[in-house]
Protein backbone atom coordinates (compact mmCIF):
# COMPACT_ATOMS: atom_id res chain seq x y z
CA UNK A 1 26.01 3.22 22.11
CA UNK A 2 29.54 4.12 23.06
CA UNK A 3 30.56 5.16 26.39
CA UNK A 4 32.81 7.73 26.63
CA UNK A 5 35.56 8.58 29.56
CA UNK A 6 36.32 11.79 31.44
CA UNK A 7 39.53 11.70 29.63
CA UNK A 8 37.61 11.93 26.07
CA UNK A 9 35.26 14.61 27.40
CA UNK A 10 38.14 16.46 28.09
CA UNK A 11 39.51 15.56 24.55
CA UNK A 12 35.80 16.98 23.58
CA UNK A 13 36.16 20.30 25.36
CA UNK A 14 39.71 21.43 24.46
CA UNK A 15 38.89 20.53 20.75
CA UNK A 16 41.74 17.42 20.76
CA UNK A 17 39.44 14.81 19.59
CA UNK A 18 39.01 13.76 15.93
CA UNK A 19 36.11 14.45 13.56
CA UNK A 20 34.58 11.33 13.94
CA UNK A 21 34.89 11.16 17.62
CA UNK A 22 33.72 14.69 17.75
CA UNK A 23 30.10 13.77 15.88
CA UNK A 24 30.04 10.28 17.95
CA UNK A 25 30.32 12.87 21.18
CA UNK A 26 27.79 15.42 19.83
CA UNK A 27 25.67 12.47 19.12
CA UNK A 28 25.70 10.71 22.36
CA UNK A 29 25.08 14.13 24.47
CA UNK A 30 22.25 14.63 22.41
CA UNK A 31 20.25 11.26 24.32
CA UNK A 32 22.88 10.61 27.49
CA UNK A 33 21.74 12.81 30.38
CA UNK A 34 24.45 11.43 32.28
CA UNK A 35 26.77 12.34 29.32
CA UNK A 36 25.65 15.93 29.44
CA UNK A 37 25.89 16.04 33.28
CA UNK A 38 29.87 14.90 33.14
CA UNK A 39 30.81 17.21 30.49
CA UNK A 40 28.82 20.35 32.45
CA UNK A 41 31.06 19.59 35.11
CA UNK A 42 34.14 19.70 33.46
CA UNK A 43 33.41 22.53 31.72
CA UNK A 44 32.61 24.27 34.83
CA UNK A 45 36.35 23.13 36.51
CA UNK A 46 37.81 23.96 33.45
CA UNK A 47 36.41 27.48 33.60
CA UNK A 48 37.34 27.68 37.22
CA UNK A 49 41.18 26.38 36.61
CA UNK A 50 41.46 29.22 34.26
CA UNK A 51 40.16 31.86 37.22
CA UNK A 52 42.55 30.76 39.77
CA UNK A 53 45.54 32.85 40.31
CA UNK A 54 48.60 30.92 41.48
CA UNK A 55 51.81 32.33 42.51
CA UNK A 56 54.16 29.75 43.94
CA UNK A 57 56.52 31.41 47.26
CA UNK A 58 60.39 31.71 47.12
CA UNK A 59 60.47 29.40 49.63
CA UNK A 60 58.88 26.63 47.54
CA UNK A 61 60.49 28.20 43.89
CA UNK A 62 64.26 27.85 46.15
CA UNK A 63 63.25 24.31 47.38
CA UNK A 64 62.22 23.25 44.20
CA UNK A 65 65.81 24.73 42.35
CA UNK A 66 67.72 23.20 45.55
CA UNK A 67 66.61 19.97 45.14
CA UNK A 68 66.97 19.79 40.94
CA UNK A 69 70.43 20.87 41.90
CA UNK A 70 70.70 18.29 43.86
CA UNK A 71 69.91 15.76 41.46
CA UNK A 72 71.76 17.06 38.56
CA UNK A 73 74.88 16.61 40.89
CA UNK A 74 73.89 13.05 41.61
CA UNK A 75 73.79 12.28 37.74
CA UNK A 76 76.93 13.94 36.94
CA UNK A 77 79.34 11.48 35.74
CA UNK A 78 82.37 11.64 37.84
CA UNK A 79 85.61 12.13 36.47
């Protein structure tokens, strides 16, 4: 039996994985409690993620512009 990773779970849910992997997935929840109990919990962060509402402050949009300023400058090739 294969094990699979968080990483190909989340392959799994956002449809990314490949046919074969898809059915060897499929297959494996259909015997792997453990299996079924990972990808339930992704599933449930991933519908969480997409409930959270996120608005960064000015302060941390300026800081954030400031400092990529910043480094752009450093990069510049001087004349």
């Amino acid at each position: 039996m294969h094990s699979f990773t968080s990483e190909d779970l989340l392959q799994y849910i956002y449809g990314e994985t490949s046919t074969a992997k898809t059915a060897a997935i499929k297959a494996a929840l259909e015997i792997d409690w453990s299996l079924q109990e990972k990808l339930a919990l992704l599933t449930s962060s991933k519908t969480e993620l997409e409930n959270v509402s996120f608005s960064p402050s000015s302060k941390s949009i300026e800081n954030i512009l400031n400092y990529a300023q910043k480094v752009a400058e450093e990069m510049a090739p001087t004349a």
